[in-house]
N, C-alpha and C. Protein backbone atom coordinates (compact mmCIF):
# COMPACT_ATOMS: atom_id res chain seq x y z
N UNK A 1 -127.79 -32.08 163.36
CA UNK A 1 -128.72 -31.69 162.30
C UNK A 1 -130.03 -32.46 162.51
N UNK A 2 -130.88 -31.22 162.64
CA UNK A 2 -132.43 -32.14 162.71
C UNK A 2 -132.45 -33.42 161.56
N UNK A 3 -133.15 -34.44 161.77
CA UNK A 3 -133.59 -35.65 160.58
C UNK A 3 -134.21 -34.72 159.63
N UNK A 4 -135.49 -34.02 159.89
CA UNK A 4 -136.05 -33.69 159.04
C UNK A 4 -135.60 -32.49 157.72
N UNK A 5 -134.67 -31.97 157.92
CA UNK A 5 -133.64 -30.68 157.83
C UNK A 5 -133.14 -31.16 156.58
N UNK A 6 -133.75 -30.39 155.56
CA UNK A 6 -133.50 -31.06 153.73
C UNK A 6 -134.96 -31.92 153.25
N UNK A 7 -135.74 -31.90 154.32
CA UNK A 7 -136.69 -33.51 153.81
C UNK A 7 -138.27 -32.38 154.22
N UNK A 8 -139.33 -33.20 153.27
CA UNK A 8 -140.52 -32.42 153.93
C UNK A 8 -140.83 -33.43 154.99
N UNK A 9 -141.56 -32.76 156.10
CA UNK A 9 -141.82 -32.94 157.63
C UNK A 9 -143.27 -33.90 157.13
N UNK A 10 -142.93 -35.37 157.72
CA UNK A 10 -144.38 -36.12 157.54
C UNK A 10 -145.63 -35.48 158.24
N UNK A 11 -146.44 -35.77 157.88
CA UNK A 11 -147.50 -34.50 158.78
C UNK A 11 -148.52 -35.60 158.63
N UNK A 12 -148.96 -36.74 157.76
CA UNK A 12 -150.11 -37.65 157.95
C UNK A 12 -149.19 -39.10 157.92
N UNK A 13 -149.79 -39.96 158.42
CA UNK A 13 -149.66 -41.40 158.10
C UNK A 13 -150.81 -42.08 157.90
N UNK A 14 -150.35 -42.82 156.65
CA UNK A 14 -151.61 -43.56 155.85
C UNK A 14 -150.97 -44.73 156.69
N UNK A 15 -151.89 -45.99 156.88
CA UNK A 15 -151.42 -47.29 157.17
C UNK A 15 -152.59 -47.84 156.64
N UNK A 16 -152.42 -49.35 155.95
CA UNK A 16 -153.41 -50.37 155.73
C UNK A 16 -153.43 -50.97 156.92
N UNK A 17 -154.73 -51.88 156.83
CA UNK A 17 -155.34 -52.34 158.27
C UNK A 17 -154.61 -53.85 158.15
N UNK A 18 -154.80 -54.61 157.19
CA UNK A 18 -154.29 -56.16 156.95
C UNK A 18 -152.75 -56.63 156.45
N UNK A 19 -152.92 -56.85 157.74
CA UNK A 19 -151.51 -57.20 157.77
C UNK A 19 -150.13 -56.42 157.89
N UNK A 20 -150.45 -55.23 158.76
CA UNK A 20 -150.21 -54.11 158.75
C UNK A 20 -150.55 -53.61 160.68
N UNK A 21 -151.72 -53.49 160.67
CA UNK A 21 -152.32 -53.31 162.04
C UNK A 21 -152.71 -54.89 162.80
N UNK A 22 -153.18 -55.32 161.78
CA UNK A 22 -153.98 -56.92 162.59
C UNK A 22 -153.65 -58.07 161.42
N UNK A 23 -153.09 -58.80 162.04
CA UNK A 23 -152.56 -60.23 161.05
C UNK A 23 -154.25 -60.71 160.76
N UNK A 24 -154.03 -61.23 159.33
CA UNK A 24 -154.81 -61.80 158.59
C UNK A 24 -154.62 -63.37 158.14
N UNK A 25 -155.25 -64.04 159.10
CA UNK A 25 -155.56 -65.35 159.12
C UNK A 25 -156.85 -65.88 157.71
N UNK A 26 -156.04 -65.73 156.76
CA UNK A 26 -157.34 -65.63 155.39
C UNK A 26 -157.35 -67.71 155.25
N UNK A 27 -156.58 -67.92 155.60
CA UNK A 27 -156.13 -69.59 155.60
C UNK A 27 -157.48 -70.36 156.42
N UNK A 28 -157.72 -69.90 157.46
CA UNK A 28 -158.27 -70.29 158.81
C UNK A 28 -159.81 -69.84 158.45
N UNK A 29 -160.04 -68.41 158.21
CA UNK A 29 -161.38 -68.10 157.52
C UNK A 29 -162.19 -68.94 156.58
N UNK A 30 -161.24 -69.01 155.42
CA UNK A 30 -161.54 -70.10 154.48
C UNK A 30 -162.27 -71.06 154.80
N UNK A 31 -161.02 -72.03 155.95
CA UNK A 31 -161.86 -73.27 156.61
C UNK A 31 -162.84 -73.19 157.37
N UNK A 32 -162.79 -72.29 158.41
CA UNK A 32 -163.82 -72.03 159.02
C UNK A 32 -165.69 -71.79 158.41
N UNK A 33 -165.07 -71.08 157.18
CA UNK A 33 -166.28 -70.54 156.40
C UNK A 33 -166.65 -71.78 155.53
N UNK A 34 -165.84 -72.79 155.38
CA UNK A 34 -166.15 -74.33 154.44
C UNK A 34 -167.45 -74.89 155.22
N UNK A 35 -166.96 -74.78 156.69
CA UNK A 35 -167.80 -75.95 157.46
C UNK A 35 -169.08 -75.52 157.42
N UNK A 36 -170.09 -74.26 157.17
CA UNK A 36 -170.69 -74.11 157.20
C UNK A 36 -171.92 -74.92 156.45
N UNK A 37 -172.85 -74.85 156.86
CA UNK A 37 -174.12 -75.59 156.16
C UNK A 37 -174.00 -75.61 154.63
N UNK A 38 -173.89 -75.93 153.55
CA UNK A 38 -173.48 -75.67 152.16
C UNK A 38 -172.69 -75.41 151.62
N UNK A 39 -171.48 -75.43 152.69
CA UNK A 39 -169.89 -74.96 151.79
C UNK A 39 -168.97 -75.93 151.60
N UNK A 40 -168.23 -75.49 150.56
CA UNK A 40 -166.95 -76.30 150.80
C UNK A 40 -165.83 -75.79 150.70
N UNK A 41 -164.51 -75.94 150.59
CA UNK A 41 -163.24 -75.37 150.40
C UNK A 41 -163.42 -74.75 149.39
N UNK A 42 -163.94 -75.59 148.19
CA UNK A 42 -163.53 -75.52 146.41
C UNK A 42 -164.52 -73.57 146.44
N UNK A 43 -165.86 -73.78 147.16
CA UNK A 43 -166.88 -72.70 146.71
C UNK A 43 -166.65 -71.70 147.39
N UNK A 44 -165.73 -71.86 148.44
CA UNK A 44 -165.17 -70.52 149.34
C UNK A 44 -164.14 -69.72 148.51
N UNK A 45 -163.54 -70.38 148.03
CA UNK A 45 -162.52 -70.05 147.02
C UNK A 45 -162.89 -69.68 145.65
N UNK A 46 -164.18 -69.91 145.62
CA UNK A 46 -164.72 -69.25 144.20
C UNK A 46 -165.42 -67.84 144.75
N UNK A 47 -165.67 -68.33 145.91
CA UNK A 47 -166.66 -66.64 146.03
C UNK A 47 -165.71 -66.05 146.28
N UNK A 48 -164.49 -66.03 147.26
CA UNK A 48 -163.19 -64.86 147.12
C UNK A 48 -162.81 -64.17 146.08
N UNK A 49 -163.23 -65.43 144.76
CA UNK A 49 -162.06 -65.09 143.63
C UNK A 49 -163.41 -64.30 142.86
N UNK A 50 -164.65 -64.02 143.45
CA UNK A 50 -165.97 -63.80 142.65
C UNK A 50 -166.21 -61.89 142.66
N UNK A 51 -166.81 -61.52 141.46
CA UNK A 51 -167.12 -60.39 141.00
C UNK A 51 -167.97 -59.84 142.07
N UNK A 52 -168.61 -60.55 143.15
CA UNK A 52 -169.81 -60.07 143.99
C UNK A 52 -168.42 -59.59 145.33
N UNK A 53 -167.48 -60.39 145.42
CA UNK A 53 -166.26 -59.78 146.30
C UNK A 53 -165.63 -58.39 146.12
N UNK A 54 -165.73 -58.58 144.90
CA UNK A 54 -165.18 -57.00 144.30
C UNK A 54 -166.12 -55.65 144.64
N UNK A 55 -167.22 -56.34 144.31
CA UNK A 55 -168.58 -55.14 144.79
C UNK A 55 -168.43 -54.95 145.83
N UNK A 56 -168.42 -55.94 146.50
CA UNK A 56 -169.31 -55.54 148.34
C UNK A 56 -167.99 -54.99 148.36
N UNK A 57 -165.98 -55.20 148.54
CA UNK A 57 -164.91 -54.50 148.73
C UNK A 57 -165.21 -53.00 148.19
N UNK A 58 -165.65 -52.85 147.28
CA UNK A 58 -165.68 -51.21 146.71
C UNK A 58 -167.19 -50.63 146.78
N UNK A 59 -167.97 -50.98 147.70
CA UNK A 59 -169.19 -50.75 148.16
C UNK A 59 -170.44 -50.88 146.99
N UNK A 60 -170.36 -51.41 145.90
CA UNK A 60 -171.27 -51.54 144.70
C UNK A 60 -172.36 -52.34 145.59
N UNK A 61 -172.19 -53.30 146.75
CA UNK A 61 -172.67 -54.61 147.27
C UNK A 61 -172.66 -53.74 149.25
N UNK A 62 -173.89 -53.65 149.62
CA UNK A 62 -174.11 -53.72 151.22
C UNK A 62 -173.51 -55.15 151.67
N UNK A 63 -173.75 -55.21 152.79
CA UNK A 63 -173.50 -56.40 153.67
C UNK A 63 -174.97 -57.09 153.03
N UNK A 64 -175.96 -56.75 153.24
CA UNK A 64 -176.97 -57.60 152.92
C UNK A 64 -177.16 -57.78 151.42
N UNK A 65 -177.32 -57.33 150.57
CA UNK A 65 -177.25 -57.64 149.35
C UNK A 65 -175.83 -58.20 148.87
N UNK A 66 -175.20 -58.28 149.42
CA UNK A 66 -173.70 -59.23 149.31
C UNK A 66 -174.12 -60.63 149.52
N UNK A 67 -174.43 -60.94 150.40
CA UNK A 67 -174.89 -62.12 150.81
C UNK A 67 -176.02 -63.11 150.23
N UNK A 68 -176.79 -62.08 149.78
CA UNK A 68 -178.24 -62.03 149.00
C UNK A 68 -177.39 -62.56 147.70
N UNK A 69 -176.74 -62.49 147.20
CA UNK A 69 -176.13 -62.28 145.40
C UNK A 69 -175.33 -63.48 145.49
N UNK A 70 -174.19 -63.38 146.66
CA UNK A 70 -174.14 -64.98 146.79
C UNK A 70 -174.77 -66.91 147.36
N UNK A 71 -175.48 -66.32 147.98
CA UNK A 71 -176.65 -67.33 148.22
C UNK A 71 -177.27 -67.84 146.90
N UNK A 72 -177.60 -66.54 146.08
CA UNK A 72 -177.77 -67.22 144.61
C UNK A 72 -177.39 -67.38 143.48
N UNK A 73 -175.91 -66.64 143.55
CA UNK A 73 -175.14 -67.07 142.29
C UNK A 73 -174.50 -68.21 142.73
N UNK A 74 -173.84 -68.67 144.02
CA UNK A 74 -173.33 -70.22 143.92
C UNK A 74 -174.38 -71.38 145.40
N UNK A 75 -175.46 -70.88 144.68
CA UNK A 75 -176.98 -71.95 145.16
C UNK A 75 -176.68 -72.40 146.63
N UNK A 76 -176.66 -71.18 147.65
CA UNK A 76 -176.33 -71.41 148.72
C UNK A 76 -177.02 -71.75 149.44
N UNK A 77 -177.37 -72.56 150.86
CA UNK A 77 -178.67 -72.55 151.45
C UNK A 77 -178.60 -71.44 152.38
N UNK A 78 -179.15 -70.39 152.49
CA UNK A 78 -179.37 -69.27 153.27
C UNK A 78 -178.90 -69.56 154.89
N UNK A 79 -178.01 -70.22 155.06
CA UNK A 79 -177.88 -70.50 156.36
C UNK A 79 -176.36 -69.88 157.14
N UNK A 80 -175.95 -68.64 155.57
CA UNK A 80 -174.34 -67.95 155.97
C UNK A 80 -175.16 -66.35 156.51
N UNK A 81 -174.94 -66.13 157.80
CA UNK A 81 -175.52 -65.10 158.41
C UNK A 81 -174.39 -63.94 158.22
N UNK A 82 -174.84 -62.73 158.86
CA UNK A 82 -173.44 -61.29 159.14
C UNK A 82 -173.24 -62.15 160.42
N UNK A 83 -174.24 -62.24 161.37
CA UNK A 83 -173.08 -62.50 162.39
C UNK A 83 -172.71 -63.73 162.55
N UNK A 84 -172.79 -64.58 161.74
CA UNK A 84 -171.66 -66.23 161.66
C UNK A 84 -170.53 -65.38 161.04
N UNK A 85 -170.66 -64.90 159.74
CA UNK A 85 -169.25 -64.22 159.28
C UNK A 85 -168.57 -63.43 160.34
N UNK A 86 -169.41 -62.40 160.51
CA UNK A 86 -168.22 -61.63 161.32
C UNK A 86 -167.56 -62.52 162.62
N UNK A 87 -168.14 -63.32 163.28
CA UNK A 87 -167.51 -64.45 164.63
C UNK A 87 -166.42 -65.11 164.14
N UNK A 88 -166.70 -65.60 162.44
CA UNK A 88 -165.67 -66.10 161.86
C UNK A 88 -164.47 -65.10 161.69
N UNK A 89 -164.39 -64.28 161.62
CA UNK A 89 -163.76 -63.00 160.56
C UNK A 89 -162.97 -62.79 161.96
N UNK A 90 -164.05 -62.32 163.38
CA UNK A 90 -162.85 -61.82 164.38
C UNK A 90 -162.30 -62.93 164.81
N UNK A 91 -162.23 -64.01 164.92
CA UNK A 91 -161.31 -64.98 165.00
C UNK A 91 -159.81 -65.26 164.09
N UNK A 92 -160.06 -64.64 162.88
CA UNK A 92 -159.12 -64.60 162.21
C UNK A 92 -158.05 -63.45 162.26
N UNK A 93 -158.82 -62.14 162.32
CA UNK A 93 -158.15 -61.06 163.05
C UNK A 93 -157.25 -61.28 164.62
N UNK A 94 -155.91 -60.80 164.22
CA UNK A 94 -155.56 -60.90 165.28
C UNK A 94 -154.20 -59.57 165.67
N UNK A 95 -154.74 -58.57 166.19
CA UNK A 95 -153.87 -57.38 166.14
C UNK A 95 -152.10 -57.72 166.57
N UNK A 96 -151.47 -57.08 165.97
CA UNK A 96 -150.10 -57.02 165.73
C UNK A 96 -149.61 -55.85 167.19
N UNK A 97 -149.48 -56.77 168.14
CA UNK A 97 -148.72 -55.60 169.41
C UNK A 97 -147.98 -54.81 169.05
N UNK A 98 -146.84 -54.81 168.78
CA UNK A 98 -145.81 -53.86 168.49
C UNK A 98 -146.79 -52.44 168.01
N UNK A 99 -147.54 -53.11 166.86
CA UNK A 99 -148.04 -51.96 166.10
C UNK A 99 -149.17 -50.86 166.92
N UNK A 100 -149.99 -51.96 167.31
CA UNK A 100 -151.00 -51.38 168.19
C UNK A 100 -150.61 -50.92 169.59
N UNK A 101 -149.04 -50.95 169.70
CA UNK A 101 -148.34 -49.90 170.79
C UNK A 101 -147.97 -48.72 170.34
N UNK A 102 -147.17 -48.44 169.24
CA UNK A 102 -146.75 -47.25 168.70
C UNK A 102 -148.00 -46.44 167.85
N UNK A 103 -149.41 -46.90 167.89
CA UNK A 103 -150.12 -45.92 167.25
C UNK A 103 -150.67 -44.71 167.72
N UNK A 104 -150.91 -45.06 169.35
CA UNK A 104 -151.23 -43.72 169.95
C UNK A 104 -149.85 -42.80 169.95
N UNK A 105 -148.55 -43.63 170.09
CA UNK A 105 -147.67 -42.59 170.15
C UNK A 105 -147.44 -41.75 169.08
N UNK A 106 -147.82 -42.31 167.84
CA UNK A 106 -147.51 -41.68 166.86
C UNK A 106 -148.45 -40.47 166.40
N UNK A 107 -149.57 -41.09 167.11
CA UNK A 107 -150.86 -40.21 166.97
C UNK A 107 -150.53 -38.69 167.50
N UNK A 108 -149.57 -38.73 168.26
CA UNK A 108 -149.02 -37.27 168.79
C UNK A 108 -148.42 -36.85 167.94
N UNK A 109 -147.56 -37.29 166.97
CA UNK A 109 -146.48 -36.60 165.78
C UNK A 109 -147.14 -36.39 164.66
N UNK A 110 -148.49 -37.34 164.52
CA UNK A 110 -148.91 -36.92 162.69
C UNK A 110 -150.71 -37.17 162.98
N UNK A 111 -150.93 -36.51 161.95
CA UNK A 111 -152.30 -37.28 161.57
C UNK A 111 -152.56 -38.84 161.42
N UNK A 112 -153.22 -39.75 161.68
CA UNK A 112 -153.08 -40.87 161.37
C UNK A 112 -154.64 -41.16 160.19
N UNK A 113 -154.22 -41.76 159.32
CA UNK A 113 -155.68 -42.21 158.61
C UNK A 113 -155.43 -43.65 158.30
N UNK A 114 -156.38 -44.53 158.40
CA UNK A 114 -156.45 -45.78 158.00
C UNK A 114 -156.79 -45.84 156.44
N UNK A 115 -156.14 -46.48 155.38
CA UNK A 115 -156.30 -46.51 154.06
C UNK A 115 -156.46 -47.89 153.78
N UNK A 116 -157.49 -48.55 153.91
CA UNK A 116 -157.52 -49.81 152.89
C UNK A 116 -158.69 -50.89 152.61
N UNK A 117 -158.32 -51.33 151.70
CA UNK A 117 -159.16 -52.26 151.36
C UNK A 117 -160.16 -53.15 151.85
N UNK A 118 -161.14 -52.77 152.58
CA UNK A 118 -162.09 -53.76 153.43
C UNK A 118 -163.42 -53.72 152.90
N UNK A 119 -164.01 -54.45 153.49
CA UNK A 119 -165.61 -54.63 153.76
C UNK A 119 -166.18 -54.57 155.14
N UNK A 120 -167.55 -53.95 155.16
CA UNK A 120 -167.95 -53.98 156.14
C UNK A 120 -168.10 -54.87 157.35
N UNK A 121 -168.19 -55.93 156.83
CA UNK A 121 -167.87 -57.34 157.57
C UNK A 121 -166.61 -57.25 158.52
N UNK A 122 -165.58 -56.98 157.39
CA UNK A 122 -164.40 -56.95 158.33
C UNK A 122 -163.71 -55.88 159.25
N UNK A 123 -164.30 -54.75 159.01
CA UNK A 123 -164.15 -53.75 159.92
C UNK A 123 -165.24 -54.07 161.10
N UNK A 124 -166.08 -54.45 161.04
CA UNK A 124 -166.93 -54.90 162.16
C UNK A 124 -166.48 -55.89 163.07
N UNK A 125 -165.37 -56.56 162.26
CA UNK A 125 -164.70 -58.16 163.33
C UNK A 125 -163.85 -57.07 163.41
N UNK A 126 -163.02 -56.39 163.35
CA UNK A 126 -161.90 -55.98 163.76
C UNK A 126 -162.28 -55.43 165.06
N UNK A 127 -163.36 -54.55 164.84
CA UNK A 127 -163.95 -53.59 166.13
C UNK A 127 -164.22 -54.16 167.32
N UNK A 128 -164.88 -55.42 167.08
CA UNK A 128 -165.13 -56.54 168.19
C UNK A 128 -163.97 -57.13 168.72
N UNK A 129 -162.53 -56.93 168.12
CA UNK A 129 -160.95 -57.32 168.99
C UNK A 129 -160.71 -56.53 169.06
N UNK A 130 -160.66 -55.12 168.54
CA UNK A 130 -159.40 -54.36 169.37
C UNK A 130 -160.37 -52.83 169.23
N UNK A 131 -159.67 -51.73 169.94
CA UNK A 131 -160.23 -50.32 169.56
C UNK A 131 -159.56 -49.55 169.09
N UNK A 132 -158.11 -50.23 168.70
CA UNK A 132 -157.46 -49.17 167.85
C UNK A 132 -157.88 -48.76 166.42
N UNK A 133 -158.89 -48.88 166.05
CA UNK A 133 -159.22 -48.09 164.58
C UNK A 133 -159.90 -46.58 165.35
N UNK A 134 -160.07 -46.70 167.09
CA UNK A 134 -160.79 -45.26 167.51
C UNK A 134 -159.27 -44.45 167.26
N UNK A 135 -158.44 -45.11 167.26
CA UNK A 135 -156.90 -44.06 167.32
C UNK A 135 -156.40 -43.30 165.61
N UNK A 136 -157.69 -43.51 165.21
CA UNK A 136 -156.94 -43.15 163.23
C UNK A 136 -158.11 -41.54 163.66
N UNK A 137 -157.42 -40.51 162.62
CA UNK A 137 -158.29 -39.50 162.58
C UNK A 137 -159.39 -39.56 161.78
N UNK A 138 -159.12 -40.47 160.39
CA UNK A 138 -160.06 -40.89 159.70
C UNK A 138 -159.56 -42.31 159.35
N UNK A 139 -160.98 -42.41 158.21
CA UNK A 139 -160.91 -44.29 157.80
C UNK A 139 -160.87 -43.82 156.42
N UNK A 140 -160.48 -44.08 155.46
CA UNK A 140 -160.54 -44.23 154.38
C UNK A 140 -160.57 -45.64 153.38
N UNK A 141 -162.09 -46.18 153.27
CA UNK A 141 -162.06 -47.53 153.23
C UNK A 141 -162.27 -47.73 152.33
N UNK A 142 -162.19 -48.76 151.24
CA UNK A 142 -162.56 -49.11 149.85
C UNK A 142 -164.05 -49.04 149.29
N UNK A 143 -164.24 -49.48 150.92
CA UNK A 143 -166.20 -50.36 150.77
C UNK A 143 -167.26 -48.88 150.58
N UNK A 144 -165.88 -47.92 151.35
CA UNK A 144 -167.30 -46.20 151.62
C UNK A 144 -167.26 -45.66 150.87
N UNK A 145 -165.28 -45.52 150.11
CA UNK A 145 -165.09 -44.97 148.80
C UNK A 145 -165.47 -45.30 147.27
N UNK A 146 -165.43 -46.59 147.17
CA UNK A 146 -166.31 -46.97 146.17
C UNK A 146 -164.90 -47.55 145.08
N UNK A 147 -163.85 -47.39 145.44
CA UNK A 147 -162.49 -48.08 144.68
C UNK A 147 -161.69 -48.73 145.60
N UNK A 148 -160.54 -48.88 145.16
CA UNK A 148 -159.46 -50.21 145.27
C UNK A 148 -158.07 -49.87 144.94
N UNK A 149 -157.46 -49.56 146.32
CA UNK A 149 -155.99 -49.88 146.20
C UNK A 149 -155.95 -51.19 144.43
N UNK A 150 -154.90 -50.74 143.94
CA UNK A 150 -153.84 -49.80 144.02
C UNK A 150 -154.69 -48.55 142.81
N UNK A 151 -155.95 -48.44 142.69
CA UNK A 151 -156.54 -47.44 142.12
C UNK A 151 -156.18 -45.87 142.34
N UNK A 152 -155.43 -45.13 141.54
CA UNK A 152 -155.35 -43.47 141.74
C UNK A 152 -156.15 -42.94 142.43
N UNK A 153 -157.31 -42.98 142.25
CA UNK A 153 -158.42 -42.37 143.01
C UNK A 153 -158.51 -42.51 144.66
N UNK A 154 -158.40 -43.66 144.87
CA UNK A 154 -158.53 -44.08 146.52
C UNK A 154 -156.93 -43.22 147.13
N UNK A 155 -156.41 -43.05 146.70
CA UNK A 155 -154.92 -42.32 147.40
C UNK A 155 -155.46 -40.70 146.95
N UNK A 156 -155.82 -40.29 145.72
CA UNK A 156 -156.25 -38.84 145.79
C UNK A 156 -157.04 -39.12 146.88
N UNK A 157 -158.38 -39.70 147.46
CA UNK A 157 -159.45 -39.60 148.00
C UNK A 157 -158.67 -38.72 149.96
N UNK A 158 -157.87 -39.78 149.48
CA UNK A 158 -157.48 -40.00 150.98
C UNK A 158 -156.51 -38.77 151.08
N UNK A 159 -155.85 -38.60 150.59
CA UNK A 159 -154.90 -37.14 150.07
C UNK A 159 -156.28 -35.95 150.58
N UNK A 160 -157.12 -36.02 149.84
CA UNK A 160 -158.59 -34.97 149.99
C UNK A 160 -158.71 -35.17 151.33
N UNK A 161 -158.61 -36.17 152.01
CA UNK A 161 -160.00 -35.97 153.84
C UNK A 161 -158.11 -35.93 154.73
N UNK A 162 -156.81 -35.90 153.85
CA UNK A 162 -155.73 -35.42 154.90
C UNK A 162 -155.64 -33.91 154.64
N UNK A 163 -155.86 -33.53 153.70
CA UNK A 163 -155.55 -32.29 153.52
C UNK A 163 -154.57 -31.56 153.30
N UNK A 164 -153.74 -32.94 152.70
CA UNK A 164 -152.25 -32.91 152.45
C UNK A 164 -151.41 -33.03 150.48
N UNK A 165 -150.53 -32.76 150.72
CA UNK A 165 -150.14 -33.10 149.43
C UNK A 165 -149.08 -34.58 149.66
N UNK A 166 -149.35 -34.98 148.97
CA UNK A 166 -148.07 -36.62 148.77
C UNK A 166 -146.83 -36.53 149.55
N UNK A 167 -145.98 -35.01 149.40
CA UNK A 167 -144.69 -35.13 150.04
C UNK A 167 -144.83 -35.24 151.32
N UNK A 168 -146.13 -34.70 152.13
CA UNK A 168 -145.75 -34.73 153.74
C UNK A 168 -146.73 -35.23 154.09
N UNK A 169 -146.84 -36.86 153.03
CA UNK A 169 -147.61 -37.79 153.69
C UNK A 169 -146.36 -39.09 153.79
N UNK A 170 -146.90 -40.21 154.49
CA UNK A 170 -146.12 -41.57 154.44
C UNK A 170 -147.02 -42.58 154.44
N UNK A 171 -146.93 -43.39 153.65
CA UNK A 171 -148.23 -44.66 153.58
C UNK A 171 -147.41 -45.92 154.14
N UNK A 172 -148.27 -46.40 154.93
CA UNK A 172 -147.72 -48.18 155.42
C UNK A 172 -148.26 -48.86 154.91
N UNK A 173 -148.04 -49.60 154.46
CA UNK A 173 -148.86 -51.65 153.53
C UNK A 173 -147.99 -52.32 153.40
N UNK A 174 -148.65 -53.68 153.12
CA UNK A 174 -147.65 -55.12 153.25
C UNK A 174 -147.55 -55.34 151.83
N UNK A 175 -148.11 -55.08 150.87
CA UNK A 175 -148.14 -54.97 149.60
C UNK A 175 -147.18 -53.75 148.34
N UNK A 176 -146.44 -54.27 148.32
CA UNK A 176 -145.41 -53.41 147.30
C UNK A 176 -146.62 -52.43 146.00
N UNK A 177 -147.45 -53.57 145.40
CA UNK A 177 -148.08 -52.63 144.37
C UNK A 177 -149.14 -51.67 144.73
N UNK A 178 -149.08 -51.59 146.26
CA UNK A 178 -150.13 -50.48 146.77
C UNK A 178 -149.24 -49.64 147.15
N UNK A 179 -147.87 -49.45 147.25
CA UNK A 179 -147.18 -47.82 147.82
C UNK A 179 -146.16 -47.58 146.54
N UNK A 180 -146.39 -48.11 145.28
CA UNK A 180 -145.40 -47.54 144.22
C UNK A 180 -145.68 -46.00 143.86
């Protein structure tokens, strides 16, 4: 008996990028991003946990006006560049073999779309280690869409550019409250 025989036939795969496609060294970033001219542990950890993170993740915030908003909401000295971040960022990225073996293969059985949560920053370090985001048919990213896993909208969105309905899709993430 075919597997699929009773079941609808997957026809897209959603996958998140972190921690999922490329391990996320957020530990190492942190520090890395402390040493900089005006930082410290304590203020790296406030801008993560900061409302200007949320923007630039759901695109309210460019790369440059991201930077711009934090330089002066926690009195930075202008000396955190895109490309110090992103050097930092692809250092922390570090693609998951296994995974980044089975994506072209899979790319033969389904649609593939990338679904998740980034910023421009970090899709830009990713691009600079590996080229498997050329292997997704689309991107479906937080920063272009303008929401946030585990938001309804960002899974309709992505549902819209597969052209699929829910049953003969399959989503991958490392996060339980993003595939309930």
């Amino acid at each position: 008996m075919p597997l699929s025989q009773g079941y609808p036939v997957t026809q897209t795969l959603f996958f998140d990028l972190g921690n999922v496609i490329v391990h996320v060294n957020k530990e190492r970033a942190i520090r890395e991003i402390a040493k900089l001219p005006g930082m410290s542990l304590e203020l790296v950890q406030r801008i993560a946990l900061s409302q200007a993170e949320i923007e630039f993740e759901t695109g309210l915030l460019n790369t440059v006006d991201y930077l711009d908003k934090i330089h002066r909401q926690f009195e930075i000295p202008n000396g955190i560049t895109e490309e110090k971040l992103i050097r930092i960022w692809q250092k922390c990225f570090e693609p998951i073999p296994d995974v980044i073996e089975i994506i072209p293969i899979l790319r033969q059985q389904a649609r593939l779309i990338l679904l998740s949560n980034t910023n421009d920053l970090h899709i830009r370090a990713v691009r600079l280690k590996t080229d498997i985001l050329d292997e997704f048919d689309n991107l479906v990213l937080s920063y272009q869409v303008g929401t946030r896993k585990p938001d309804k909208a960002i899974y309709q969105k992505a549902l819209d550019v597969a052209g699929q309905s829910p049953e003969n899709c399959l989503f991958i993430d490392d996060l339980p409250e993003n595939v309930r």
